[in-house]
C-alpha atoms as a PDB file:
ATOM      1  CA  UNK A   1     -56.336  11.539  16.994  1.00  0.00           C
ATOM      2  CA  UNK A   2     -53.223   9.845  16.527  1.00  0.00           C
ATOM      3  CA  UNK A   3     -51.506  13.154  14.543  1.00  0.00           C
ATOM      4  CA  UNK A   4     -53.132  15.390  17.148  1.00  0.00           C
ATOM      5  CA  UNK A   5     -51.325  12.874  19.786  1.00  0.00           C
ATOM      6  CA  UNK A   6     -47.723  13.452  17.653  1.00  0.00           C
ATOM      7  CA  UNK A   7     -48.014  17.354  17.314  1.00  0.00           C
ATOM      8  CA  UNK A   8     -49.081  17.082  21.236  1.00  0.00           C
ATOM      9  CA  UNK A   9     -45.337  15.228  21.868  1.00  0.00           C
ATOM     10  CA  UNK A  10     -43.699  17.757  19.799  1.00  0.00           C
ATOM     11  CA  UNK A  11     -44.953  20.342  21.753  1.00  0.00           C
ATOM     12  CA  UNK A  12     -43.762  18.800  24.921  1.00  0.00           C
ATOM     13  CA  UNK A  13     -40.751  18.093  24.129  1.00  0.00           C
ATOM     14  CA  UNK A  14     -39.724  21.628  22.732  1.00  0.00           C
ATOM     15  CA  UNK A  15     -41.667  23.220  25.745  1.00  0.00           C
ATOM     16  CA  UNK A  16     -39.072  21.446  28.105  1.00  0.00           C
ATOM     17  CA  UNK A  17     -36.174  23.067  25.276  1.00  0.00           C
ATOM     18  CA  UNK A  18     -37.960  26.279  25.688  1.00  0.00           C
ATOM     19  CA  UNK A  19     -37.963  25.963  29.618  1.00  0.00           C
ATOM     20  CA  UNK A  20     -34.700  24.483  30.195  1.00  0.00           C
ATOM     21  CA  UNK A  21     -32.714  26.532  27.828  1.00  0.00           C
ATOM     22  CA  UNK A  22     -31.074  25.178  24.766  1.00  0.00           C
ATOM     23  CA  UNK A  23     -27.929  25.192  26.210  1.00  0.00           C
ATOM     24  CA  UNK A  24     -28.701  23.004  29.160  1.00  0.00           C
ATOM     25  CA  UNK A  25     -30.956  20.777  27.516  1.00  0.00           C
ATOM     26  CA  UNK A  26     -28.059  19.894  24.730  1.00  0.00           C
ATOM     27  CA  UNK A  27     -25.552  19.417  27.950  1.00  0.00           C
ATOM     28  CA  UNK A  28     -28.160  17.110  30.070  1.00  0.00           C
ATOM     29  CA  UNK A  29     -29.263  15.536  26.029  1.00  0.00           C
ATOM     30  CA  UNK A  30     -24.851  15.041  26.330  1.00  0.00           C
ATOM     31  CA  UNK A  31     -24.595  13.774  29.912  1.00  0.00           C
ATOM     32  CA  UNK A  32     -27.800  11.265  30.208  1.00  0.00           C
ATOM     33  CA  UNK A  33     -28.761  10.616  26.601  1.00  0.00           C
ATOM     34  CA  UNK A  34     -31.442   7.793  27.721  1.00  0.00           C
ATOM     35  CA  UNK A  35     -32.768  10.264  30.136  1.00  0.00           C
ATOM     36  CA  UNK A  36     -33.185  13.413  27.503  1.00  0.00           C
ATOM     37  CA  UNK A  37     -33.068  11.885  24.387  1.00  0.00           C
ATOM     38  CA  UNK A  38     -34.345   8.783  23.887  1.00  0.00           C
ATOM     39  CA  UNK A  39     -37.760   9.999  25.751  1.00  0.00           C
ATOM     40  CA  UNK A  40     -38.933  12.491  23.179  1.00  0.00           C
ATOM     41  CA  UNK A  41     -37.484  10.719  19.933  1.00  0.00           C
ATOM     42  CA  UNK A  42     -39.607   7.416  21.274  1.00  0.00           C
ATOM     43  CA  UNK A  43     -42.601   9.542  21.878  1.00  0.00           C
ATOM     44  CA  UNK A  44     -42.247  10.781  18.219  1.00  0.00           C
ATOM     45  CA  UNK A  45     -41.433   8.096  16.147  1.00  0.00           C
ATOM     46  CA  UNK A  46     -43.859   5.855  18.006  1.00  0.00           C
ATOM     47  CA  UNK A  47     -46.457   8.187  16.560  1.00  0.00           C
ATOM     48  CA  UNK A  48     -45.047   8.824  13.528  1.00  0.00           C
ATOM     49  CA  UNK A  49     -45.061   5.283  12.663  1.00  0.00           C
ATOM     50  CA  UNK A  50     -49.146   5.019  13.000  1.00  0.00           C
ATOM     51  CA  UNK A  51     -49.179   7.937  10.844  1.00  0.00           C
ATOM     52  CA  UNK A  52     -46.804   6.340   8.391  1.00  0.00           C
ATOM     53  CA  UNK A  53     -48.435   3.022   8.299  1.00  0.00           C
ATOM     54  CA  UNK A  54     -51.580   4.177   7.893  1.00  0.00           C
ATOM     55  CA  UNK A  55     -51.153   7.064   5.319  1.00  0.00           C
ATOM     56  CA  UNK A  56     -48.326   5.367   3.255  1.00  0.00           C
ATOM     57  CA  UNK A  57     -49.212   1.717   3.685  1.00  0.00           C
ATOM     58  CA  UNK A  58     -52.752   2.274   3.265  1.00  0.00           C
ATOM     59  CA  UNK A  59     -53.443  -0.561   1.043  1.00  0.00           C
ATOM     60  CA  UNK A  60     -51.824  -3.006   2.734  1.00  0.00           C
ATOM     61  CA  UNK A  61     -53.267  -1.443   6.015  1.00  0.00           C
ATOM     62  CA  UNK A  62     -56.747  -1.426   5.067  1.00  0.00           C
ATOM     63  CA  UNK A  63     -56.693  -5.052   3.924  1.00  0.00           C
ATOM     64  CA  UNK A  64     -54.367  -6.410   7.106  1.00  0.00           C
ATOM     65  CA  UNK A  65     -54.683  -4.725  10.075  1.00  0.00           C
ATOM     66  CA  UNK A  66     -57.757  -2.213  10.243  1.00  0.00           C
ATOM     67  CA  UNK A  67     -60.362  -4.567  10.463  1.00  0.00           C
ATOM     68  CA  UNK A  68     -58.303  -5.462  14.135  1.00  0.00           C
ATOM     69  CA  UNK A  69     -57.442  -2.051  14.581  1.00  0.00           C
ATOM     70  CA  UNK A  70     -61.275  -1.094  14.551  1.00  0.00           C
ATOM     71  CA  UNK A  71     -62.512  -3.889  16.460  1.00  0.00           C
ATOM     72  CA  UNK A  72     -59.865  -3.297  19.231  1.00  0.00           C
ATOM     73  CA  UNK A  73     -61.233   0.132  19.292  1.00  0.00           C
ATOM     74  CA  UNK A  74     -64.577  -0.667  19.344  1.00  0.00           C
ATOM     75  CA  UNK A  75     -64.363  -3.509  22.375  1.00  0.00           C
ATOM     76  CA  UNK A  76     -62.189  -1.259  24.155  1.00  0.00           C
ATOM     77  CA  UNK A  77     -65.229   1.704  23.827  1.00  0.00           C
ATOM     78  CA  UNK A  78     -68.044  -1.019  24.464  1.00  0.00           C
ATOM     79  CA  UNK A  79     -66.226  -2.427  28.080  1.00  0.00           C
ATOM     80  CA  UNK A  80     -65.442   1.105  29.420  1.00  0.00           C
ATOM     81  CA  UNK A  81     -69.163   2.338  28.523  1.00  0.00           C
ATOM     82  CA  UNK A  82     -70.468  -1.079  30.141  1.00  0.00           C
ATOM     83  CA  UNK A  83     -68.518  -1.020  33.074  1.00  0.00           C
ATOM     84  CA  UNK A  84     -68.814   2.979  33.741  1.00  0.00           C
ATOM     85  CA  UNK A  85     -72.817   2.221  33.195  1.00  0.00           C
ATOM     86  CA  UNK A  86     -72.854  -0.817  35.198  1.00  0.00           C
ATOM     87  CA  UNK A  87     -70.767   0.567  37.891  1.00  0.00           C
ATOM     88  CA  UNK A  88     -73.148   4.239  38.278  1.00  0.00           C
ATOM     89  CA  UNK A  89     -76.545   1.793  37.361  1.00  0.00           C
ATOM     90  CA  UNK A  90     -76.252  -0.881  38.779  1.00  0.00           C
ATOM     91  CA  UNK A  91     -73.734  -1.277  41.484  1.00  0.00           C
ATOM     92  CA  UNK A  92     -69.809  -1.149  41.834  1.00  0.00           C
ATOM     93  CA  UNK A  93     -67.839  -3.863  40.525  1.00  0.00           C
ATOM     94  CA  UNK A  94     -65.679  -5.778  42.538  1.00  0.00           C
ATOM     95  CA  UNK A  95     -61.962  -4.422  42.982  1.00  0.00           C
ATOM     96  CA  UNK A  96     -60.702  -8.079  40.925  1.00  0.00           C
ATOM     97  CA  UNK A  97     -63.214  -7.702  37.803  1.00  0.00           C
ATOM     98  CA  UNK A  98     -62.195  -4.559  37.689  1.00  0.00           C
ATOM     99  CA  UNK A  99     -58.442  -4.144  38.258  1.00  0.00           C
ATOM    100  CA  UNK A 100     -57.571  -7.942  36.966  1.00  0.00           C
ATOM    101  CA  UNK A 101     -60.113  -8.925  34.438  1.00  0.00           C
ATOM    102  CA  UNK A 102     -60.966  -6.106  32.603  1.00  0.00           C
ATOM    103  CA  UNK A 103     -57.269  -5.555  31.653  1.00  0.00           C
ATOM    104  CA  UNK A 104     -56.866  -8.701  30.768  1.00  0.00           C
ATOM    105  CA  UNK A 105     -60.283  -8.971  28.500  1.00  0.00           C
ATOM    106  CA  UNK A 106     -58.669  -5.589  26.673  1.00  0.00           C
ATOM    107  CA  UNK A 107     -55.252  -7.337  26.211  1.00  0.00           C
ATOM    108  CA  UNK A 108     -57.465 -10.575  24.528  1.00  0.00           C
ATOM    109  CA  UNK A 109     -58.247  -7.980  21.806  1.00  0.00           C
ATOM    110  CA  UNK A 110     -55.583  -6.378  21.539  1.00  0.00           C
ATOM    111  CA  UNK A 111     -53.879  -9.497  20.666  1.00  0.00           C
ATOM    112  CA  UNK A 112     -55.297  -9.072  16.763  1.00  0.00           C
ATOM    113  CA  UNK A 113     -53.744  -5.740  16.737  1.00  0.00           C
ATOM    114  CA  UNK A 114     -50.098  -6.621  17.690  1.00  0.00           C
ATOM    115  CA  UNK A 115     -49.966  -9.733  15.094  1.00  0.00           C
ATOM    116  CA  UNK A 116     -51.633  -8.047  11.946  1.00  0.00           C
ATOM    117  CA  UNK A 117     -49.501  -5.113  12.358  1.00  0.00           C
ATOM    118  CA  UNK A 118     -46.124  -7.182  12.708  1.00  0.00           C
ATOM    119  CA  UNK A 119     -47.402  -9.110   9.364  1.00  0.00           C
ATOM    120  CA  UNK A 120     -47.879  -5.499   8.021  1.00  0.00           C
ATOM    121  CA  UNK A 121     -44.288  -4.662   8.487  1.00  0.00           C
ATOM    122  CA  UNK A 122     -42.799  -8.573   8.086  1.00  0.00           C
ATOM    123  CA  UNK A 123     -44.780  -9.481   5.370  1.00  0.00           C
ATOM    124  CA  UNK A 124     -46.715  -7.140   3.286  1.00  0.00           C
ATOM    125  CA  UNK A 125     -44.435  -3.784   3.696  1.00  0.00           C
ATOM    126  CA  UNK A 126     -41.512  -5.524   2.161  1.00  0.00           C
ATOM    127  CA  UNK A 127     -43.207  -6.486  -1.687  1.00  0.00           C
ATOM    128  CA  UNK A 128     -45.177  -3.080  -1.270  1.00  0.00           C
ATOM    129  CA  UNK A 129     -44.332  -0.838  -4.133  1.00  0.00           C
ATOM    130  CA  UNK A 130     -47.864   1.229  -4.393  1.00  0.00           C
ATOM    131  CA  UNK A 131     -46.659   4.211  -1.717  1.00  0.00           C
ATOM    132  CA  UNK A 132     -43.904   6.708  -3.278  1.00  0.00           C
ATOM    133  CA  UNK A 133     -42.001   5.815  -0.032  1.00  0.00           C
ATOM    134  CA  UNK A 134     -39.015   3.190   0.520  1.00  0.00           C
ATOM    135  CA  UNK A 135     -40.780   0.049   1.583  1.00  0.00           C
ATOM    136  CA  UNK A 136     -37.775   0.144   4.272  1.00  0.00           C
ATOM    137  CA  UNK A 137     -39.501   3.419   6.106  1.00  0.00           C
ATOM    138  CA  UNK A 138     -42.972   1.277   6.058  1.00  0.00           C
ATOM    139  CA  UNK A 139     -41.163  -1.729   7.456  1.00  0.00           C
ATOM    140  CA  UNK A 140     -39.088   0.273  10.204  1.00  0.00           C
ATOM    141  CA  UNK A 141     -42.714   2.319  10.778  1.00  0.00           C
ATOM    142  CA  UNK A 142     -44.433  -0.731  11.566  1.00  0.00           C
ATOM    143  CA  UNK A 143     -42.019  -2.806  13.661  1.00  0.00           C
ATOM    144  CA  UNK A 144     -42.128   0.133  15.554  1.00  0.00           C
ATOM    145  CA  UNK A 145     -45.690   0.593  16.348  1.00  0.00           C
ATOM    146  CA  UNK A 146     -45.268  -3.356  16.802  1.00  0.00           C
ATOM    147  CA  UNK A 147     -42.390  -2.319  19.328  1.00  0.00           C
ATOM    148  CA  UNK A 148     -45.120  -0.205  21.436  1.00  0.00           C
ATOM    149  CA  UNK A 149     -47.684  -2.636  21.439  1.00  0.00           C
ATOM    150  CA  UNK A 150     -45.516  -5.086  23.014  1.00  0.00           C
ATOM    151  CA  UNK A 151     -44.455  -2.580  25.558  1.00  0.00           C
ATOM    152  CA  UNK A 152     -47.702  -1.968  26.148  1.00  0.00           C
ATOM    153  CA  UNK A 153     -48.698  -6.086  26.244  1.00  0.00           C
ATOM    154  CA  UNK A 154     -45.723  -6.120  28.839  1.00  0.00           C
ATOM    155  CA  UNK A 155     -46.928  -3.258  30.710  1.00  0.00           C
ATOM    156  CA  UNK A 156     -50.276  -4.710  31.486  1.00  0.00           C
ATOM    157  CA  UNK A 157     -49.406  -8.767  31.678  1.00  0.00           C
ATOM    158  CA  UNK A 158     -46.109  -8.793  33.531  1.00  0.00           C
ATOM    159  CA  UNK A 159     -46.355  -5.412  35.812  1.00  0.00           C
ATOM    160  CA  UNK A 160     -49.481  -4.116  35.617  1.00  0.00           C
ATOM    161  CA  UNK A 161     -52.008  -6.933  36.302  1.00  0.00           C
ATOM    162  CA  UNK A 162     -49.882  -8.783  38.706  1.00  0.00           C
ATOM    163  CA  UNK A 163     -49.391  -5.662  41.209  1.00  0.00           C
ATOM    164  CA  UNK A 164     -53.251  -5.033  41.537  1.00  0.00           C
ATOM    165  CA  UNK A 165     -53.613  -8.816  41.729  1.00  0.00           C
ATOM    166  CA  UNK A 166     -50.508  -8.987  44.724  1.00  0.00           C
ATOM    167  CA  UNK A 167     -52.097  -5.575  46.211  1.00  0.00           C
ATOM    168  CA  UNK A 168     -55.918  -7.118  46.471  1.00  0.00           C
ATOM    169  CA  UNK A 169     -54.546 -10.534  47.544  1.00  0.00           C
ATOM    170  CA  UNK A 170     -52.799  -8.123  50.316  1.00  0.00           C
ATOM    171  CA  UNK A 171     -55.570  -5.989  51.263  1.00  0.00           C
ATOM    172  CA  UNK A 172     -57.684  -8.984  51.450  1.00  0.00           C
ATOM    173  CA  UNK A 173     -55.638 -11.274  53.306  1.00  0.00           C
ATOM    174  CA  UNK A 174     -52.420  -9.744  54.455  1.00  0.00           C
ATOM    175  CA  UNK A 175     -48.836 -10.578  53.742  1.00  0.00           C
ATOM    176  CA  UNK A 176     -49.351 -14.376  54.511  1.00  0.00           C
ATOM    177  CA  UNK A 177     -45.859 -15.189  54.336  1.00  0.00           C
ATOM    178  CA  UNK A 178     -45.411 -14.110  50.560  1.00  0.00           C
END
């Protein structure tokens, strides 16, 4: 999934190449760098790095960070099939369990996930010698899917959660002086 999801990128990114034209992507890449560059290369090396860690580092991986890896996975699979069956079974769940808790439960195990894979790349990676790689590419591979799970812990906890909590509180009882 995760090299389907990198060869996916790729193909996005030279499809906007292909439909811009080099020449004007390389003078918008020129004039707004952030806005053309930094885009695709984050999208790529974000992936890369799972593929890195996890192909290269597989020892350390295996033994560190799988087991929390899996078990994120697997909550994550078990809420959304609970709450898609409880919602069509039984009855809708309310707007806050949904919007507001659920998030939240998947950031609680998630949590495993972000710390095993920074000890990966702060701990393990750097006295790893069993890969054929520089233990510097496994380091830099796993700080940066470390990078993206804090994005993605900072997505959820500081914007995410709090707008659906600030949007119910507002649908439910108006702007209230806030």
């Amino acid at each position: 999934e995760k090299l389907e999801s990198l060869v996916q990128r790729m193909q996005r990114s030279m499809l906007v190449i292909q439909n811009t034209g080099f020449g004007p992507a390389a003078n918008q890449a020129l004039q707004d760098p952030a806005g053309w560059l930094w885009p695709p290369f984050w999208g790529i090396a974000r992936r890369l790095a799972l593929v890195v860690v996890s192909s290269f580092g597989s020892v350390p991986f295996l033994l560190v960070a799988f087991p929390a890896v899996v078990l994120d996975e697997c909550l994550w699979w078990v809420t959304a099939k609970a709450q898609d069956m409880f919602s069509r079974k039984v009855f809708s769940l309310p707007s806050v369990i949904d919007l507001v808790v659920l998030p939240l439960v998947d950031v609680l195990h998630f949590m495993p996930v972000c710390s095993r894979v920074l000890f990966l790349g702060a701990f393990h990676f750097p006295r790893y010698v069993g890969s054929g790689v520089p233990s510097s590419l496994l380091i830099a591979s796993a700080l940066a899917w470390t990078a993206h799970n804090c994005h993605q812990l900072y997505t959820t906890l500081i914007r995410d959660v709090p707008d659906q909590a600030r949007q119910l509180w507002m649908a439910k009882f108006g702007s209230g002086g806030v």
